[in-house]
Protein backbone atom coordinates (compact mmCIF):
# COMPACT_ATOMS: atom_id res chain seq x y z
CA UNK A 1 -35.72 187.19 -76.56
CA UNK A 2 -38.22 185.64 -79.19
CA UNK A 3 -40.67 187.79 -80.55
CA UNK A 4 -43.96 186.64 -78.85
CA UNK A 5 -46.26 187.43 -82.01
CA UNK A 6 -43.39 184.84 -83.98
CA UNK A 7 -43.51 182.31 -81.22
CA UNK A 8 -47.64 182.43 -80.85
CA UNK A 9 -47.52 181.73 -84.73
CA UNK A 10 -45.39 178.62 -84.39
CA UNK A 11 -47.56 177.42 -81.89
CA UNK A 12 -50.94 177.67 -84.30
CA UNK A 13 -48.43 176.30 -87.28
CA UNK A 14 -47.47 173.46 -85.14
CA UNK A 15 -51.64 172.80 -83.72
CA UNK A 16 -52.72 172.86 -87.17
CA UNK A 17 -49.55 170.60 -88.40
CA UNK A 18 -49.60 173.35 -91.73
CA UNK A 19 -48.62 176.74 -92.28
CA UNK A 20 -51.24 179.55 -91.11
CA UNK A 21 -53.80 181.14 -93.85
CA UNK A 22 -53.01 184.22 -94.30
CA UNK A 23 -56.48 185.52 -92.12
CA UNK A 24 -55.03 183.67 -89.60
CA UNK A 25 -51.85 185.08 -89.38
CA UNK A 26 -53.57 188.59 -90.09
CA UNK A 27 -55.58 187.97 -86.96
CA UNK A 28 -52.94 187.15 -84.54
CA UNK A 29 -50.50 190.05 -86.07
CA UNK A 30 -53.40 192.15 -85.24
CA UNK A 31 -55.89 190.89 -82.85
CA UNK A 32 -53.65 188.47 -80.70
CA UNK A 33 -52.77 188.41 -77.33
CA UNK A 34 -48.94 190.64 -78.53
CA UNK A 35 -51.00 191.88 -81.43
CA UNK A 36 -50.77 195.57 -83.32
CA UNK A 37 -54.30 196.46 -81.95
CA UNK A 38 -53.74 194.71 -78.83
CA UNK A 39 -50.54 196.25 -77.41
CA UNK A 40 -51.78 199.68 -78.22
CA UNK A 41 -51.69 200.62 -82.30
CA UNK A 42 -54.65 202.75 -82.77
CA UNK A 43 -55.91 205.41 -85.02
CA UNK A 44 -55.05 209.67 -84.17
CA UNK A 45 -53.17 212.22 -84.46
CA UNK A 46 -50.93 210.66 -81.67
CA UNK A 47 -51.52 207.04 -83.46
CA UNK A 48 -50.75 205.37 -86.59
CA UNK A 49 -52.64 206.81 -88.89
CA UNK A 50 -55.66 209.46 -89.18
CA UNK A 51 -59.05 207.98 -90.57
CA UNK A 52 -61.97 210.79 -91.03
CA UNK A 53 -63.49 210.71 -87.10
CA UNK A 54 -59.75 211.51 -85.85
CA UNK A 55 -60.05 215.04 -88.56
CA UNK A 56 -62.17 216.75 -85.78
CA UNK A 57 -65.98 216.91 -84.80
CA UNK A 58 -67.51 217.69 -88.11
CA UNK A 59 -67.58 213.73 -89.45
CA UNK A 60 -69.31 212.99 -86.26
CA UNK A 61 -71.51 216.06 -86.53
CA UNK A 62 -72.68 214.95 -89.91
CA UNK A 63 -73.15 211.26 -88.83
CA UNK A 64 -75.32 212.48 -86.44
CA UNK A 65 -77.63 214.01 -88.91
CA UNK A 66 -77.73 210.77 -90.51
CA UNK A 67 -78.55 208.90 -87.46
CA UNK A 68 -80.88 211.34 -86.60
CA UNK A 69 -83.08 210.99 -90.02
CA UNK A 70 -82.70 206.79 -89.84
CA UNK A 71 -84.38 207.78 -86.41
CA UNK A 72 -87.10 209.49 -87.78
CA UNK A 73 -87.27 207.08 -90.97
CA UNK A 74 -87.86 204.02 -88.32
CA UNK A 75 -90.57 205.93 -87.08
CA UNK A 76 -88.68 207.03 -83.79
CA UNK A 77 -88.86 203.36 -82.32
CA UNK A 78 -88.30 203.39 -78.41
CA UNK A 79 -85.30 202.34 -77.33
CA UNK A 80 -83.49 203.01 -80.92
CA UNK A 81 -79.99 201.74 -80.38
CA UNK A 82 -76.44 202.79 -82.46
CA UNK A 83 -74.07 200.29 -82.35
CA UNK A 84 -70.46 201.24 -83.48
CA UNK A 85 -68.01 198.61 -84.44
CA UNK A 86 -64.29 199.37 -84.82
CA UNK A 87 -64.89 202.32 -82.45
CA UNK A 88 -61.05 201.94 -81.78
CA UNK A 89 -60.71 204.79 -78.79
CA UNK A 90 -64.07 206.07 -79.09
CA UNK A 91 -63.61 209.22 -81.39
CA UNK A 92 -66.67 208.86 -83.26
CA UNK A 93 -68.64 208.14 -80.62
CA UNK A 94 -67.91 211.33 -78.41
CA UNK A 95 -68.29 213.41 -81.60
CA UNK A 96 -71.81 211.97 -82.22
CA UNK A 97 -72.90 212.75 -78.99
CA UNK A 98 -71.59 215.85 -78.95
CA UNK A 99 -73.63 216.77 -81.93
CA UNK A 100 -76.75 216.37 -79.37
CA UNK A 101 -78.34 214.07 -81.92
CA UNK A 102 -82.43 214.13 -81.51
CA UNK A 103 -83.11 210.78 -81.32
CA UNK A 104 -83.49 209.18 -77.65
CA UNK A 105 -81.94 205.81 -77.26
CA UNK A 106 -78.54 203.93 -76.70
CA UNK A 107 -75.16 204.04 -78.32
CA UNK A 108 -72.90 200.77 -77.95
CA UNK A 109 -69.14 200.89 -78.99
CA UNK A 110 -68.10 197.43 -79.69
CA UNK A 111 -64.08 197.46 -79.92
CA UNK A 112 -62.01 194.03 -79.89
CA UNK A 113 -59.19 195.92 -77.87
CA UNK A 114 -59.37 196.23 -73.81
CA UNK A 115 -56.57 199.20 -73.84
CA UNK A 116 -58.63 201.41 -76.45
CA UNK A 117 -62.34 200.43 -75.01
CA UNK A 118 -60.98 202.45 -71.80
CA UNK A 119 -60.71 205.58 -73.35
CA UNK A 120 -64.19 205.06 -74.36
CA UNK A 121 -66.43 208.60 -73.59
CA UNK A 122 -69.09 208.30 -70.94
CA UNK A 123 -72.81 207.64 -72.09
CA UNK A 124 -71.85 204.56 -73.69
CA UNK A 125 -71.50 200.50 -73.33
CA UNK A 126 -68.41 199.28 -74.51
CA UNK A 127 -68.42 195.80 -75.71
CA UNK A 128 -65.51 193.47 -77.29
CA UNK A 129 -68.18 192.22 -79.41
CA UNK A 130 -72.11 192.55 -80.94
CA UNK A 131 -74.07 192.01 -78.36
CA UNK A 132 -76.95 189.39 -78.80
CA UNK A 133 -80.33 190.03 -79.01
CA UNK A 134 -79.70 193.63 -79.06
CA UNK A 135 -81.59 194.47 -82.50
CA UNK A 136 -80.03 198.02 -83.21
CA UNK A 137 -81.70 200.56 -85.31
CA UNK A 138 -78.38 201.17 -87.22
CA UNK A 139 -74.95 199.73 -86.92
CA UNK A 140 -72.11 202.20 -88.20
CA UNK A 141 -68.56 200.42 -89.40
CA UNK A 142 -65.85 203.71 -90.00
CA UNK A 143 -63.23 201.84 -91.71
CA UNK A 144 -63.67 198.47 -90.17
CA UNK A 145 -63.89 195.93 -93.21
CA UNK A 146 -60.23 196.91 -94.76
CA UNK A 147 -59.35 195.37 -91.14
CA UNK A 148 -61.00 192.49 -90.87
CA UNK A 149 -58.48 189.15 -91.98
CA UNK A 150 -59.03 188.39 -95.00
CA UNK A 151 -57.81 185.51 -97.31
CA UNK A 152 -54.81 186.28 -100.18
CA UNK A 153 -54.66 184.85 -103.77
CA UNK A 154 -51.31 184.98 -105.75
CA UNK A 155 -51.31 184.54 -108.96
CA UNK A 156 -48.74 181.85 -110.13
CA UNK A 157 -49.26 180.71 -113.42
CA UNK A 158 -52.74 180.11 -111.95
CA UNK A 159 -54.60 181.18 -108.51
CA UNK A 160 -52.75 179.60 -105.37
CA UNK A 161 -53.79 180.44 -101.77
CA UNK A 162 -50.50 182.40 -99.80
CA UNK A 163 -49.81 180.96 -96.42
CA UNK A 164 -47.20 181.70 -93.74
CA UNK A 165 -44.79 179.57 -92.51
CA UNK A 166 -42.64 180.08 -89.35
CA UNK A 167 -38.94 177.90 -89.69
CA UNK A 168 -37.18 177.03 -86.79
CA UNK A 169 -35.34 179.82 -86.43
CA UNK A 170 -38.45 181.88 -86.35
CA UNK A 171 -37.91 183.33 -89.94
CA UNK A 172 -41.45 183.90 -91.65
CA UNK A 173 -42.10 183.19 -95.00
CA UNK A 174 -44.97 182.75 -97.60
CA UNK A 175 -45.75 180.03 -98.87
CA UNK A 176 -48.29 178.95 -101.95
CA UNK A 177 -50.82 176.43 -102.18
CA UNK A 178 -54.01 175.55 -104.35
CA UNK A 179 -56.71 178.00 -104.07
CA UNK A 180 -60.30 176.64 -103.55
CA UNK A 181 -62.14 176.01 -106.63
CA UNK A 182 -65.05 178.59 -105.43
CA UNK A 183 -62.79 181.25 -105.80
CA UNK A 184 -63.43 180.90 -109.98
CA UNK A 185 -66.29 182.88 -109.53
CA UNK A 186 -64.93 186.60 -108.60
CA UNK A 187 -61.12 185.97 -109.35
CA UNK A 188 -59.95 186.92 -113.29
CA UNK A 189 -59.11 183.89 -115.44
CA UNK A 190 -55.38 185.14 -115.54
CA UNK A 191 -53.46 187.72 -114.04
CA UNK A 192 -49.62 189.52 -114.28
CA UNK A 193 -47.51 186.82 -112.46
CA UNK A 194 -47.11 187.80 -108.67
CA UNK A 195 -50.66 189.37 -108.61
CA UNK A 196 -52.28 189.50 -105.47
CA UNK A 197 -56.14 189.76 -104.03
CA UNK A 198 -57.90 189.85 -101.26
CA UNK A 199 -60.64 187.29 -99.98
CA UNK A 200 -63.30 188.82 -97.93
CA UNK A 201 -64.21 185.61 -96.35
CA UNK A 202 -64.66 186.93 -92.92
CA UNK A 203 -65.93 190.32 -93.78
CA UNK A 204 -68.98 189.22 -95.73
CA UNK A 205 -69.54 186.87 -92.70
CA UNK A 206 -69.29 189.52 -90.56
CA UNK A 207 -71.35 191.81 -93.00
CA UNK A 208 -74.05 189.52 -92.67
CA UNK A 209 -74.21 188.89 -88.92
CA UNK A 210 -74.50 192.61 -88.41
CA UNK A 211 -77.01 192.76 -90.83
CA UNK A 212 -79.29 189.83 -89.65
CA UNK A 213 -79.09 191.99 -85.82
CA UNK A 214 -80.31 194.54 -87.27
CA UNK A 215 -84.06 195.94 -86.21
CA UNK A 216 -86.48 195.54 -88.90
CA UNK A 217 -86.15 198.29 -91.51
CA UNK A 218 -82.61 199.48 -89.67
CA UNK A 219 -79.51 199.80 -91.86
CA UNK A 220 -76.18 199.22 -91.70
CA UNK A 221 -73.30 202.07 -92.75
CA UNK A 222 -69.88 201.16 -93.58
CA UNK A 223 -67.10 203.70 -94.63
CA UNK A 224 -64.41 202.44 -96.19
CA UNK A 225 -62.46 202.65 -99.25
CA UNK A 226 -63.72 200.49 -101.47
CA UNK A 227 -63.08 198.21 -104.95
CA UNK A 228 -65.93 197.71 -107.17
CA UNK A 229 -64.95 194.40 -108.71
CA UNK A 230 -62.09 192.29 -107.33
CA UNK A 231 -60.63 191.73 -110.77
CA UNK A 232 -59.75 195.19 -111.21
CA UNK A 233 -57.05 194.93 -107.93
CA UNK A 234 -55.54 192.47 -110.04
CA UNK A 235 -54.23 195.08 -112.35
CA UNK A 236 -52.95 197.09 -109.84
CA UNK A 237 -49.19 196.73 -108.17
CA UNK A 238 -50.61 194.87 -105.34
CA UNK A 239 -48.43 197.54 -102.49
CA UNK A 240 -50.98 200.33 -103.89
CA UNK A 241 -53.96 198.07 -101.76
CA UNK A 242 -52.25 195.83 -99.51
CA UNK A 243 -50.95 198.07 -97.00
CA UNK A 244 -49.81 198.06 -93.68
CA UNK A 245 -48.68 201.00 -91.40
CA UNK A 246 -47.09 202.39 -88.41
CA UNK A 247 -46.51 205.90 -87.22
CA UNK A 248 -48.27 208.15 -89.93
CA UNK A 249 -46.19 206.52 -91.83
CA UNK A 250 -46.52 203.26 -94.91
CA UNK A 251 -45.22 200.15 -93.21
CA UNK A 252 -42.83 197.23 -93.95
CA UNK A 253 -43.80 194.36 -96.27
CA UNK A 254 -46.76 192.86 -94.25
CA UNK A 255 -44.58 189.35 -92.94
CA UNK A 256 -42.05 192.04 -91.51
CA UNK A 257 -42.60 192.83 -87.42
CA UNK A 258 -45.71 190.99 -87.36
CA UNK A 259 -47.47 192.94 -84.91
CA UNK A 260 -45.76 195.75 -84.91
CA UNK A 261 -47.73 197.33 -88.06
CA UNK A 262 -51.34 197.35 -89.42
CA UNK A 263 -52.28 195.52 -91.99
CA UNK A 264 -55.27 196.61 -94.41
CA UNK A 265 -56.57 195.93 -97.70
CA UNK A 266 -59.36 197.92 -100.33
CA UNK A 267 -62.41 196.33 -99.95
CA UNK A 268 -64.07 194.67 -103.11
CA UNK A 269 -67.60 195.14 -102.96
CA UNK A 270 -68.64 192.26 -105.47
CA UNK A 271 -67.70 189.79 -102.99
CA UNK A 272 -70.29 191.13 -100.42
CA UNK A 273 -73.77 190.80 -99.98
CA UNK A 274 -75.53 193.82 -102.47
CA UNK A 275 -75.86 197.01 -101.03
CA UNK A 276 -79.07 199.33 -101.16
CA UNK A 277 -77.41 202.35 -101.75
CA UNK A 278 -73.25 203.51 -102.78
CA UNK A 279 -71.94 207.05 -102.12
CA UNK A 280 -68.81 208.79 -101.86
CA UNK A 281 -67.99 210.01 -98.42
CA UNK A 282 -68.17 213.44 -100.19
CA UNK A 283 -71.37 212.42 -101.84
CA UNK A 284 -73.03 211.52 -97.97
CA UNK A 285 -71.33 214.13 -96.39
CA UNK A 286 -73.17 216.95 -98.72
CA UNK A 287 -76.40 215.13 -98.71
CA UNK A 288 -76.41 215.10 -94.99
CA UNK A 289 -75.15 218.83 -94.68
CA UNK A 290 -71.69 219.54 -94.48
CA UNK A 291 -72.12 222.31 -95.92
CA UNK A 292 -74.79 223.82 -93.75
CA UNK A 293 -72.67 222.47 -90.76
CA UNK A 294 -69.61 224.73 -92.48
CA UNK A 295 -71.59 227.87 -92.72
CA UNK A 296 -72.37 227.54 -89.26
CA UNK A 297 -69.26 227.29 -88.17
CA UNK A 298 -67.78 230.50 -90.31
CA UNK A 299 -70.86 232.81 -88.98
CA UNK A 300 -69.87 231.63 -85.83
CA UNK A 301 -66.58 232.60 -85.99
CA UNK A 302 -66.86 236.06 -87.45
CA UNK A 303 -69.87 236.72 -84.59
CA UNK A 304 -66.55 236.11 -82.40
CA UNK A 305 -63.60 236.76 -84.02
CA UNK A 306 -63.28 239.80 -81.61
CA UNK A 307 -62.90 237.61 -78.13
CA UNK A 308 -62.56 234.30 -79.86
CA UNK A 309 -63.69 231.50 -77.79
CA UNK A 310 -62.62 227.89 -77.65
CA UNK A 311 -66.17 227.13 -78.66
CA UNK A 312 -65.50 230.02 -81.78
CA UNK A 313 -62.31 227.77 -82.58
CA UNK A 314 -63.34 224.99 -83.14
CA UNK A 315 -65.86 226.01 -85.54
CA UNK A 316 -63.55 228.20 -87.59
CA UNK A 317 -61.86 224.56 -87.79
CA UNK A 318 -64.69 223.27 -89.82
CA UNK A 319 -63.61 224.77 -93.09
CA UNK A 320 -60.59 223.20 -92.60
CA UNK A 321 -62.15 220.11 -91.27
CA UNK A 322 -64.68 219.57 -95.09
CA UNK A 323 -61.23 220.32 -97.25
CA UNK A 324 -59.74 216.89 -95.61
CA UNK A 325 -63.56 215.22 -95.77
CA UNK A 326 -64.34 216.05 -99.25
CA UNK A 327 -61.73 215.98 -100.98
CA UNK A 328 -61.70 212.88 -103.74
CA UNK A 329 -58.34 211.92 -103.74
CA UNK A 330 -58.22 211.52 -100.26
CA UNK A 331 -60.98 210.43 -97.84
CA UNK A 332 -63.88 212.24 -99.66
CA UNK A 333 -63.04 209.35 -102.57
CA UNK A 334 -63.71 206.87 -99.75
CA UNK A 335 -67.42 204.80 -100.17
CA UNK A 336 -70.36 205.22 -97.99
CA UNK A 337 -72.36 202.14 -98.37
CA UNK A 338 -75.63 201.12 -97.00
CA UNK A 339 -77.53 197.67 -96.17
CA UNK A 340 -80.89 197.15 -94.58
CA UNK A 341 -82.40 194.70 -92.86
């Protein structure tokens, strides 16, 4: 039987009478109809891999404070709105709420995926997409931009643009053509040969839009790990960045199983619009009280270490919970980064 990711990228080859870009065949291996995302490939401990929301409550308990002090830094606007994107099964959001944040308004998860928008928690609106007219006080992004399709330069004696080509007997290949002259302006003059780098195209598009929705004075949080300047990827084996994965596990080379893998890249903050303000995740995480959060959660504990509770539990799990968090080689290394409107 022909692989229907394969067959639905011959089709777009044969539309477009040339081979696919590679954010085009990033999309469909991911976002299509028989897509990664699509057919069920999700983040969790029962997933494909574990981003800081899937840790337990205390990322959510801290992005709560957060939210709760852009509240009051708005002026506590009626009808304040959070909009989530990548919510992916709705983890973050049912953490936030459970926080009991202070501020009175509306949380949105917007997830492209109909199978992981049902697991959604109650007291939200799930949406495939931003709503319009909407005008959110914040918009939170948890590892979203190293997953949006994004162009790929190889470096071949000079910058070429990889594509993928299906042949007729549905074997997929890359193939190289002329990069756009635009792409002078962030790329390195030269490069080892068989250098690779990402082109956030669609992310700062997407950066943007979310941006422009925004409320006056309302900001935009992405997580993510993150690339100062592009040219410094170039120096890198290109695997170390460009990564895909499946099971808890690092993935095939990214034209292998289309569909059957993620696909993600570090994010190179040069080539999006300027942010107000750059953190660590450790960095936001202690200036919005992790560590207050912690201490909570061992006093807690040792009140009821006698007749431990579930409730008792799951604080005790909070120490364990800001080791994974903070720590810099791992997630705590991740960026925090901020836009307003």
């Amino acid at each position: 039987m022909a692989d229907p990711v394969v067959t639905s990228l011959a089709a777009q080859q044969a539309h477009l009478g040339r081979p696919l870009r590679f954010d085009e065949y990033m999309h469909e291996a991911l976002y299509g109809a028989s897509g990664f995302y699509t057919v069920g490939g999700q983040a969790g401990r029962r997933g494909d891999f574990l981003t800081s929301p899937e840790v337990g409550p205390l990322f959510g308990a801290v992005v709560a404070r957060w939210i709760d002090a852009e509240f009051q830094r708005q002026g506590r606007p009626d009808g304040f709105t959070v909009i989530e994107v990548g919510a992916g099964p709705g983890t973050l959001a049912r953490t936030v709420l459970l926080a009991a944040p202070h501020w009175a308004g509306r949380y949105v998860a917007v997830e492209v995926s109909e199978a992981q928008r049902t697991r959604h928690p109650d007291g939200v609106r799930s949406l495939p997409e931003l709503p319009e007219g909407q005008r959110p006080g914040v918009v939170v992004a948890n590892e979203l931009l190293d997953n949006v399709p994004f162009r790929l330069a190889v470096f071949d004696g000079a910058w070429r643009e990889a594509h993928v080509a299906v042949g007729a007997d549905g074997t997929v290949s890359e193939v190289l053509r002329r990069a756009p002259e635009e792409w002078a302006t962030f790329m390195p003059r030269t490069a080892p040969h068989g250098a690779r780098l990402p082109v956030h195209e669609a992310g700062a598009r997407w950066l943007s839009a979310a941006r422009a929705a925004l409320a006056s004075g309302g900001t935009l949080l992405c997580f993510d790990y993150c690339t100062a300047r592009t040219a410094a990827l170039a120096l890198e084996p290109w695997r170390t960045w460009l990564r895909t994965y499946r099971g808890h596990e690092r993935g095939d080379h990214y034209l292998r199983q289309p569909g059957a893998q993620d696909i993600t890249t570090q994010v190179c903050l040069d080539q999006l619009p300027e942010p107000e303000v750059v953190r660590t995740q450790a960095q936001f995480l202690q200036r919005w009280g992790i560590a207050d959060l912690v201490e909570e959660g061992r006093a807690a504990w040792e009140a009821a270490a006698a007749r431990p509770t579930l409730d008792a539990l799951r604080m005790r799990s909070r120490v364990r919970e800001a080791e994974s968090l903070l720590d810099p080689a791992g997630l705590g290394g991740f960026l925090a980064v901020e836009w307003r409107a």
